[in-house]
Protein backbone atom coordinates (compact mmCIF):
# COMPACT_ATOMS: atom_id res chain seq x y z
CA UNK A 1 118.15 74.17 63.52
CA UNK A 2 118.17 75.92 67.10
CA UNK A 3 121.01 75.04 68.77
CA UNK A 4 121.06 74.83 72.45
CA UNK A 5 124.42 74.45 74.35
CA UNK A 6 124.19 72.60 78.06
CA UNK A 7 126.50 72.65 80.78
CA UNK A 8 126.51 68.83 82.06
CA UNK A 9 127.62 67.33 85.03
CA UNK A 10 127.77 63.65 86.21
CA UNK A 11 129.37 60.67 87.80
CA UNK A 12 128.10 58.88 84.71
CA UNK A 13 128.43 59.05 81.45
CA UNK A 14 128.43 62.70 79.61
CA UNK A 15 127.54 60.79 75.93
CA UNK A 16 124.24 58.87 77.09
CA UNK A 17 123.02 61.94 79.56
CA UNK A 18 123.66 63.87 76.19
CA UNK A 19 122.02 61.29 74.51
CA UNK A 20 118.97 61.38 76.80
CA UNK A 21 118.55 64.92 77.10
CA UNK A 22 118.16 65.23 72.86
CA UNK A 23 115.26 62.08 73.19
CA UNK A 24 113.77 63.32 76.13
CA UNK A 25 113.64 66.92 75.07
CA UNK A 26 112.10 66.15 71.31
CA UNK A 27 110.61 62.72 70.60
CA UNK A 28 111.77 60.79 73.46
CA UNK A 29 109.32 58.81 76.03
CA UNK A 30 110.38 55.72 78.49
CA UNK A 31 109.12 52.95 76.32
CA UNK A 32 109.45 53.01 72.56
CA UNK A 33 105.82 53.64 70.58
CA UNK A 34 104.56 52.44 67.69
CA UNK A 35 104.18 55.95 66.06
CA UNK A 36 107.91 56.97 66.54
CA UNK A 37 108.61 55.99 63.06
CA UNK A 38 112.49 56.56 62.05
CA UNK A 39 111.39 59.27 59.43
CA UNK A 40 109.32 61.26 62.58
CA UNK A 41 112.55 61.34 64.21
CA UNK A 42 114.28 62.77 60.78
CA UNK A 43 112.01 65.13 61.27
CA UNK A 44 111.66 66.43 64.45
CA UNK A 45 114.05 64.23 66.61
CA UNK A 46 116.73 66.66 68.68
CA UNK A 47 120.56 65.42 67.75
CA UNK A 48 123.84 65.73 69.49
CA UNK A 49 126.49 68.13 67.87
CA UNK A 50 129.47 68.02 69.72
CA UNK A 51 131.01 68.01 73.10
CA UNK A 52 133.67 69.54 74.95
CA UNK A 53 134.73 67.67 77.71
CA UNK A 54 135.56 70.40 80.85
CA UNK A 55 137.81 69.67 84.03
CA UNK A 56 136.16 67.53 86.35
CA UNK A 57 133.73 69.61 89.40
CA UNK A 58 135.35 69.07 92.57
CA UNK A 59 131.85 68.84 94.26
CA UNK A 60 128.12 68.15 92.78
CA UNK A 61 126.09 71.07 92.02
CA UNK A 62 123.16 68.85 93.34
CA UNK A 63 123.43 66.58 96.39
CA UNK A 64 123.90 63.00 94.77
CA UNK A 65 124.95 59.79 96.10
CA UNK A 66 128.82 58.19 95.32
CA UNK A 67 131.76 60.04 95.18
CA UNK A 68 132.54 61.10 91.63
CA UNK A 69 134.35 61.61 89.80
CA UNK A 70 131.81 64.38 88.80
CA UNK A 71 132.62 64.70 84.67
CA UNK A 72 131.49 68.03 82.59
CA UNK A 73 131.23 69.25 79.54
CA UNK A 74 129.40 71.11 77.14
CA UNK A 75 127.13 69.56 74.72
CA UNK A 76 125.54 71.50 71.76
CA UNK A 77 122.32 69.92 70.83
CA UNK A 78 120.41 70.44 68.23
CA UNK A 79 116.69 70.86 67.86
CA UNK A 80 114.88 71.23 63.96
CA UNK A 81 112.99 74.29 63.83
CA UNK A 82 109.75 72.55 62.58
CA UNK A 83 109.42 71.11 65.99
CA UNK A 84 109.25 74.38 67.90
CA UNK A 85 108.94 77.17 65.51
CA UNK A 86 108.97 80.71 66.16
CA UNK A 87 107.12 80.53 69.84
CA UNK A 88 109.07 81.88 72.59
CA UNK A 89 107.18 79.64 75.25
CA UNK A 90 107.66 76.36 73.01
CA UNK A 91 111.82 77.55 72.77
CA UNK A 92 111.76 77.91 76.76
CA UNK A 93 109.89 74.78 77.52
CA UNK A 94 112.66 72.61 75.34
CA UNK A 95 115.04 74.83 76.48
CA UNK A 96 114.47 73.46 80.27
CA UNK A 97 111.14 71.73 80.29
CA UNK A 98 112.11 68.52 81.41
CA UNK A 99 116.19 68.70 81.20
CA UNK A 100 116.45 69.60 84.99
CA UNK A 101 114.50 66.37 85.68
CA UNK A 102 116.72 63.57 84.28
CA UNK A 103 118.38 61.67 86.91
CA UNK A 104 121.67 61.16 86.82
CA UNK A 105 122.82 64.52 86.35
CA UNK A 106 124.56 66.55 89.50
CA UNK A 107 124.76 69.64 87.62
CA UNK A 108 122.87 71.23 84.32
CA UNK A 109 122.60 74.84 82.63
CA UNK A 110 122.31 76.37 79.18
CA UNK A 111 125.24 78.63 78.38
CA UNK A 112 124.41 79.44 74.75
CA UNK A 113 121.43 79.80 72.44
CA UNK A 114 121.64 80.18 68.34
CA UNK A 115 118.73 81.13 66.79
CA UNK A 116 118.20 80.12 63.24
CA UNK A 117 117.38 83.31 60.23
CA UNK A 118 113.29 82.01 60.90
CA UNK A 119 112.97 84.18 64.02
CA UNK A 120 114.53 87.16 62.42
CA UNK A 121 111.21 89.23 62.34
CA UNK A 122 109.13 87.03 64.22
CA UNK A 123 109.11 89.10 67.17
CA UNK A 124 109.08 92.56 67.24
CA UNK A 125 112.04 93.73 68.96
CA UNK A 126 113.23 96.89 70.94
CA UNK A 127 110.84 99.62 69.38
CA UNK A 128 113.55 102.46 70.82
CA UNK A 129 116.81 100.78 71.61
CA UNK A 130 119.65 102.68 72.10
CA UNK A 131 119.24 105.67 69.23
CA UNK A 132 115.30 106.07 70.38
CA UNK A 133 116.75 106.70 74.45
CA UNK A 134 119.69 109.08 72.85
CA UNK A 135 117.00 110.69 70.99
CA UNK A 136 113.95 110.80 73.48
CA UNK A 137 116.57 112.26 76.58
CA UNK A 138 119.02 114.92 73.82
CA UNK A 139 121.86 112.88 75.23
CA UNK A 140 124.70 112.27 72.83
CA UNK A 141 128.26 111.39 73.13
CA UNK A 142 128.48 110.49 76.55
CA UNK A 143 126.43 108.03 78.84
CA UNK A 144 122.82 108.96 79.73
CA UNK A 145 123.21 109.74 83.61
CA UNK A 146 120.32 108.43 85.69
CA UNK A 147 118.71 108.20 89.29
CA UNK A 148 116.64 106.45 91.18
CA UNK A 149 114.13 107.83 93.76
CA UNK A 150 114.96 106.97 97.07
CA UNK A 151 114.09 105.63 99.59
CA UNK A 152 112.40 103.01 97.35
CA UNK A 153 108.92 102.70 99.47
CA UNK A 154 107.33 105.03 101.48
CA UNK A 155 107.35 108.38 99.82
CA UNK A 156 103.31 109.69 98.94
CA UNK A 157 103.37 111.24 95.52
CA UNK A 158 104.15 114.85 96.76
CA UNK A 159 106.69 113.99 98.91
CA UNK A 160 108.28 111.88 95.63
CA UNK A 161 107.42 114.96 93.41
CA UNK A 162 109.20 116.84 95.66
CA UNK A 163 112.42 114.63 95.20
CA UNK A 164 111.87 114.43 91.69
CA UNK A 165 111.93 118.17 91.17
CA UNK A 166 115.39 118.51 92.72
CA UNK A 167 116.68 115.70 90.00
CA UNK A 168 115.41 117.24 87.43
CA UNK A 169 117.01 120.64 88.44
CA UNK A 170 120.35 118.94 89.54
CA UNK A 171 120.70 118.05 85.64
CA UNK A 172 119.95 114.26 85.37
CA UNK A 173 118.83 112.93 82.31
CA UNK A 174 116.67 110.07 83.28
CA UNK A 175 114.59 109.02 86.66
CA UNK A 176 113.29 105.39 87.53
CA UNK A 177 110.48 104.22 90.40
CA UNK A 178 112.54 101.95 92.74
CA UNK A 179 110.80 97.89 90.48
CA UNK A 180 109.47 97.29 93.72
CA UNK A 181 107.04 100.26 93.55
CA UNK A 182 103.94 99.71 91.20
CA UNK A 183 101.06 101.18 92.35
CA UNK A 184 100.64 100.87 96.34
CA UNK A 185 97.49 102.47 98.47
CA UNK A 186 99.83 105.41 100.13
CA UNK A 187 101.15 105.81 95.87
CA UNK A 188 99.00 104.89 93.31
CA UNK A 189 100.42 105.55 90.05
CA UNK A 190 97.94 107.91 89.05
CA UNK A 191 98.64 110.30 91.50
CA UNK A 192 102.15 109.47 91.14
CA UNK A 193 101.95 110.47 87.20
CA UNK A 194 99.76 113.44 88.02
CA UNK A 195 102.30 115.16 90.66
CA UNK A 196 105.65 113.96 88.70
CA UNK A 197 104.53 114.67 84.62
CA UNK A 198 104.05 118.64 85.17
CA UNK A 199 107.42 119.00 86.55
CA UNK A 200 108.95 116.94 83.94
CA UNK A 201 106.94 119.10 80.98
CA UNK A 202 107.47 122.25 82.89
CA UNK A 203 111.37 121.86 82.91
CA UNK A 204 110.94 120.92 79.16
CA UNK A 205 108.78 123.90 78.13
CA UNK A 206 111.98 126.24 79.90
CA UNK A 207 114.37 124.47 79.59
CA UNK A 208 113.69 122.24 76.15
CA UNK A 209 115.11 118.94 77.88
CA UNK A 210 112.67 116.34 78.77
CA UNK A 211 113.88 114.12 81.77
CA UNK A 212 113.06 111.23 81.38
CA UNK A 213 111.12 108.82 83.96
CA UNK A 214 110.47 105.44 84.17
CA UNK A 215 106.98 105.07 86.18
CA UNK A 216 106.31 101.32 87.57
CA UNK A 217 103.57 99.49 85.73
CA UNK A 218 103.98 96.22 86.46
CA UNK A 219 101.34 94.00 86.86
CA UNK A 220 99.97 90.52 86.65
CA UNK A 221 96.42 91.28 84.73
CA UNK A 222 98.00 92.46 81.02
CA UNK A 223 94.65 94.57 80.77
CA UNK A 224 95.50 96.14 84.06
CA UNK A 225 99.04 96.64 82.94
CA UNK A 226 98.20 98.66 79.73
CA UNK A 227 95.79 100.79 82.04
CA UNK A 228 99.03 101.73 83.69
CA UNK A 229 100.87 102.26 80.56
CA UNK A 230 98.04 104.69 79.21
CA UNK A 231 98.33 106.72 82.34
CA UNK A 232 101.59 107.69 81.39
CA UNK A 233 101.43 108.00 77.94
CA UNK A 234 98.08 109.96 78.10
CA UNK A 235 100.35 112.76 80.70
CA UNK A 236 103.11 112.57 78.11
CA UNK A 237 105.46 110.51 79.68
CA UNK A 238 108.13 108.64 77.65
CA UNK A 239 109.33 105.37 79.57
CA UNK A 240 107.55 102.13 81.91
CA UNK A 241 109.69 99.74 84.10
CA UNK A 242 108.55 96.30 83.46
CA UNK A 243 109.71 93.81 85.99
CA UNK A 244 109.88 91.02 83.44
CA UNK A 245 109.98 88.01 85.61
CA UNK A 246 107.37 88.96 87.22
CA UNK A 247 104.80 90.03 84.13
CA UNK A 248 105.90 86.96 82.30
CA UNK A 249 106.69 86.27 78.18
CA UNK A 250 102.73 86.82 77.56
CA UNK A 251 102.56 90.18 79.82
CA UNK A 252 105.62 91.28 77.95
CA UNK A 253 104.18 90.37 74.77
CA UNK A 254 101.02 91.97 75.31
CA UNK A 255 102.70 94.96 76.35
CA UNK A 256 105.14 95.71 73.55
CA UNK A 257 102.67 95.14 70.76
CA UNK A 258 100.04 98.08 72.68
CA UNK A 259 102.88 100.45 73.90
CA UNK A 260 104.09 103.52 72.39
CA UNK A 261 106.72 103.86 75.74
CA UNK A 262 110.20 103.09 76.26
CA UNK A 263 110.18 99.36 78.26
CA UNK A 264 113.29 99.20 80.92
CA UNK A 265 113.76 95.84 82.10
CA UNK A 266 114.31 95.26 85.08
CA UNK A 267 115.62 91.80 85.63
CA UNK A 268 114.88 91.37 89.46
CA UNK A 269 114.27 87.29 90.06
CA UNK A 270 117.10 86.62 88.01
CA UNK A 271 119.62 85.20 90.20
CA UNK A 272 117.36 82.50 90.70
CA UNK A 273 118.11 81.35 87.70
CA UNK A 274 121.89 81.76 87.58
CA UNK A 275 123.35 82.79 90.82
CA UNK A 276 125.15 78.54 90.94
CA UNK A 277 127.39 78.60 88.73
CA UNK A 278 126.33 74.99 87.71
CA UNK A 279 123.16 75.26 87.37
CA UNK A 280 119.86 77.49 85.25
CA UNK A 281 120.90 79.57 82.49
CA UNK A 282 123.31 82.13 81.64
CA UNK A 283 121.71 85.54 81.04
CA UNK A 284 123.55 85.64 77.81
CA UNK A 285 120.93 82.81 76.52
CA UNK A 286 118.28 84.32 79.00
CA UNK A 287 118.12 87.68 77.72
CA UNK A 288 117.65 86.79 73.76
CA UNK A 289 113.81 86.33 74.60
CA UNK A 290 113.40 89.37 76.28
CA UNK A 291 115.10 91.84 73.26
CA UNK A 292 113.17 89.81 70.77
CA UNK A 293 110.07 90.57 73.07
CA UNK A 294 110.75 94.18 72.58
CA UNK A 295 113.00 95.32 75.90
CA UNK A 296 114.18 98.82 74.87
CA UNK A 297 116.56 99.29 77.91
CA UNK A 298 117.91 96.22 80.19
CA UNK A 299 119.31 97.08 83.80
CA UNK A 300 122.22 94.67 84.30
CA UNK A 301 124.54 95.55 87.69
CA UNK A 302 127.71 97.38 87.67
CA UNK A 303 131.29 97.10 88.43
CA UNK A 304 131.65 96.63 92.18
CA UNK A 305 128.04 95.87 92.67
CA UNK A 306 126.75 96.03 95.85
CA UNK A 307 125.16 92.68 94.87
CA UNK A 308 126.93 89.29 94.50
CA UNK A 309 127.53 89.38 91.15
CA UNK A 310 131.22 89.39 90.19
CA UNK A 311 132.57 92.20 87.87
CA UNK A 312 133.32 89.54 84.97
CA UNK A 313 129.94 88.45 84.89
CA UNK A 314 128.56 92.37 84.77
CA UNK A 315 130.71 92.59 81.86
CA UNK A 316 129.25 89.31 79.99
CA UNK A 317 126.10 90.72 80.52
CA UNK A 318 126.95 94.07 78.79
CA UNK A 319 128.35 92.12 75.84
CA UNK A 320 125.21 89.89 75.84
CA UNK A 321 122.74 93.06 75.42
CA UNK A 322 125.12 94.72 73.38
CA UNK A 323 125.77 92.08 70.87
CA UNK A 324 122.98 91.16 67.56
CA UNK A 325 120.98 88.55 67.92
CA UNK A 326 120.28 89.20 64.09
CA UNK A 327 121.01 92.92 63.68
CA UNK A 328 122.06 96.03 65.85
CA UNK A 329 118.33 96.98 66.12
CA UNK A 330 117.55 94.27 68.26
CA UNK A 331 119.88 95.22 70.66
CA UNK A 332 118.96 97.20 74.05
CA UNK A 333 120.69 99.74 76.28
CA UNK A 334 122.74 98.49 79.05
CA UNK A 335 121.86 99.81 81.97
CA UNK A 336 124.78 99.67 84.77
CA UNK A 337 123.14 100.18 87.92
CA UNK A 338 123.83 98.94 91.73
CA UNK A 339 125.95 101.08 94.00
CA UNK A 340 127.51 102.90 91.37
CA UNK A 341 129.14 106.41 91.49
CA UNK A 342 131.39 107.75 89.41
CA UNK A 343 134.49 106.15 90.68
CA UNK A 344 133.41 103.14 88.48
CA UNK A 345 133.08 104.81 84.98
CA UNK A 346 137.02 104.40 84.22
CA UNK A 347 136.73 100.72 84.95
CA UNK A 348 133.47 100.41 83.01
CA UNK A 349 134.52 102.31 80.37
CA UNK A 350 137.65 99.95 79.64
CA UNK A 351 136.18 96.82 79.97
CA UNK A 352 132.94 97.36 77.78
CA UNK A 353 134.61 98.13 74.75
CA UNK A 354 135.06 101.88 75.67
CA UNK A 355 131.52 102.85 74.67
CA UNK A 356 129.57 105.47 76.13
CA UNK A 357 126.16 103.72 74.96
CA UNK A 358 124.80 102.95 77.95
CA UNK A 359 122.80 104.11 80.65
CA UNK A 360 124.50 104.69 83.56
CA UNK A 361 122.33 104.26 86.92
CA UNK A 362 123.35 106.00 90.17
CA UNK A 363 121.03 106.44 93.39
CA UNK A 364 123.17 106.95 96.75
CA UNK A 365 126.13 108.27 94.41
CA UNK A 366 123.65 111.10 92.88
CA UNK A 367 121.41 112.18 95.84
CA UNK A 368 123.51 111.71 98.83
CA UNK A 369 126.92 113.56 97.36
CA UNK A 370 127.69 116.16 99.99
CA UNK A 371 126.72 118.87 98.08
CA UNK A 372 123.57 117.79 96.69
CA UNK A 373 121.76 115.88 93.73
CA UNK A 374 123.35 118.45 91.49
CA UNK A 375 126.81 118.29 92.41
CA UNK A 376 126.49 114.69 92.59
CA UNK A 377 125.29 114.56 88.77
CA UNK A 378 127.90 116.60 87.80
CA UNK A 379 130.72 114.60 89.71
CA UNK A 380 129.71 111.49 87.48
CA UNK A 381 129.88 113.14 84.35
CA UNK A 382 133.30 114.47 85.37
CA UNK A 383 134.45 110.71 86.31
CA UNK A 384 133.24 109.52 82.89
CA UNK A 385 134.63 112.63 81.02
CA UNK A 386 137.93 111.95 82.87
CA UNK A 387 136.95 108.13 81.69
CA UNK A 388 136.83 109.41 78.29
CA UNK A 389 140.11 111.70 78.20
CA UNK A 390 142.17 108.89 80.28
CA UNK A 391 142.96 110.62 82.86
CA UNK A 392 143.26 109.59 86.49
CA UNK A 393 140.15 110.15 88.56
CA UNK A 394 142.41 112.05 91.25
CA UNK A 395 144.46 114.22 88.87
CA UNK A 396 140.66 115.44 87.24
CA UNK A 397 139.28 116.25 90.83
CA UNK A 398 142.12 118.59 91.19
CA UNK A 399 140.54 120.92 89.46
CA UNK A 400 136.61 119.57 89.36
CA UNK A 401 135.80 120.10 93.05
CA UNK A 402 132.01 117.92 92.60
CA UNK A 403 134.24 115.09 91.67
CA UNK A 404 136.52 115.27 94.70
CA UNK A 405 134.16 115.43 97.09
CA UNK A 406 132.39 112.35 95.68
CA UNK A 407 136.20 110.24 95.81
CA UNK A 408 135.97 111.94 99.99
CA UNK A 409 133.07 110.67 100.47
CA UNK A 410 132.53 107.25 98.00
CA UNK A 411 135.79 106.31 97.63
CA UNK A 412 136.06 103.61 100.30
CA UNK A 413 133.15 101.73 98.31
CA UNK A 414 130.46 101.68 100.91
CA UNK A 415 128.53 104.65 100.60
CA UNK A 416 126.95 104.66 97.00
């Protein structure tokens, strides 16, 4: 069985929308038919599990008519594999296909997915995960420190070479296009690849430490997308942001099955889905589909984000990536990205488990510390080495001067 877990809300009954939700979303039509048999629905027919009856919402998710009481809870249904199978597209479409169409409810979301031992296999998975990034970037024991070039649109490919050559001197281990640049007129990722890749090898042939960058190759034709992803392989470079929304389950599938590149996902679009707290889909359930797609690395946001998303939530998400679907291979690197500096690592550190698997994403707290990209990479792996050690941010910038000058200038929150 796949069991799907749902968030309702209603001034009506929580047993019959249950109820209505299992028909609707298996066997279920508005008048009975002669071919729904009793042993087609011991087949195939969805079934209620349990539910959990929640306090009462104090106001609709949806606008609806009469004044509550507005009842939740959370109902685990039940849906026998042989009516969906191992198909990702046939999961999402009984996940939500029709469920956010019944009347009567003010407020639906899925909070939890379980996959039954049938899709262990089906998919193939993260192809580099977490040991393939530690491996590919010679980073071990603490968190792989990255960058983003900045400002996100605009630069030509010189002018981003340019940029990119003072990363890759200041020390960083990894370097990601901005998702929202692909392959524009002013950058086309061809030139982009052919101005970046020889600074990246040249470091490596003097250096022996590959950078590694993520290079934008988004796109809505698959065909056109693995063009893109051949670029970079074909120069030798190592990693692809893949704005997943956008490319879609097929682009994604397409992708992984062709690519010999690490895949960061970038999850942009995604507060569409979740941002009310009453309605869409967690990303816990959201992001199973994605890792068994093959998502390597998955940017999540950060403690004190510069986006809306509340530190508890950022940490969900890190336990989401971080925990088996059906072994530790298919998990994926957290990436913890979105005004982050390294006055966050302590907090990060604590509340993830104190791991240092992840990949930790700064852009204004790298390139615009006072004294440059390079003091600003070595500030954050001071904070996370003081992370480490547990010891106070201010008592280690005593005597690491990078580190104090990025609590002067980033420690009020805004700047990063």
């Amino acid at each position: 069985m796949i069991t799907l877990t749902y968030r309702i809300e209603t001034s009506e009954s929580i047993e019959a929308l249950a109820a209505k939700i299992a028909s609707d979303q298996s066997t279920g039509t508005f008048v009975a038919l002669p071919g729904e048999t009793e042993e087609l629905k011991a087949r195939v027919a969805a079934r209620v599990l349990a539910i959990r009856h929640l306090p009462d919402a104090e106001r609709p998710s949806l606008p609806e008519d009469g004044d509550g009481p507005f009842r939740r809870a959370d109902v685990d249904i039940a849906f026998p594999f042989d009516a969906i199978g191992t198909d990702l597209s046939a999961l999402m479409t009984i996940a939500i296909g029709g469920t956010y169409s019944i009347r009567g409810l003010s407020g639906i979301r899925v909070v939890d997915m379980k996959l039954p031992d049938d899709y262990r296999g089906a998919h193939p998975g993260p192809q580099f995960g977490v040991a393939g990034s530690r491996r590919l970037t010679g980073v071990e024991g603490r968190p792989i420190i990255g960058t983003i070039v900045k400002p996100a649109l605009g630069l030509r490919p010189h002018e981003t070479a340019a940029m990119v050559g003072e990363l890759i001197a200041a020390g960083v281990d990894f370097i990601k296009d901005d998702e929202k640049l692909m392959s524009p007129a002013y950058s086309p990722l061809a030139e982009r690849v052919k101005a970046i890749m020889p600074l990246i090898l040249d470091h490596e042939q003097k250096t022996g430490k590959k950078v590694m960058y993520a290079f934008g190759i988004s796109h809505a034709d698959p065909d056109e997308m693995m063009r893109n992803h051949d670029l970079v392989a074909k120069a030798d470079g190592n990693c692809a942001v893949v704005n997943i929304n956008s490319v879609g389950f097929g682009g994604m599938a397409y992708l992984r099955k062709r690519s010999s590149l690490v895949l960061h996902a970038h999850r942009n679009g995604w507060d569409i889905l979740t941002r009310h707290p009453g309605l869409g889909m967690d990303f816990k359930v959201w992001q199973q589909f994605w890792r068994l797609l093959g998502v390597d690395q998955f940017q999540i946001n950060g403690i004190a984000s510069k986006y809306w998303e509340p530190d508890a939530s950022f940490v969900e998400s890190f336990k989401a990536v971080t925990t088996p679907i059906f072994s530790p291979d298919d998990c994926a690197l957290p990436v913890a990205g979105s005004g982050q500096w390294g006055g966050q690592a302590p907090e990060t550190y604590e509340r993830t488990g104190r791991t240092v698997d992840l990949l930790y994403l700064c852009g204004g707290g790298i390139v615009s510390h006072p004294g440059g990209p390079g003091a600003g990479v070595r500030a954050v792996q001071q904070a996370w080495q003081a992370a480490v050690d547990g010891i106070p941010l201010a008592d280690f910038a005593l005597n690491h001067p990078e580190l104090a000058r990025s609590i002067e200038k980033f420690g009020d929150g805004k700047a990063a």
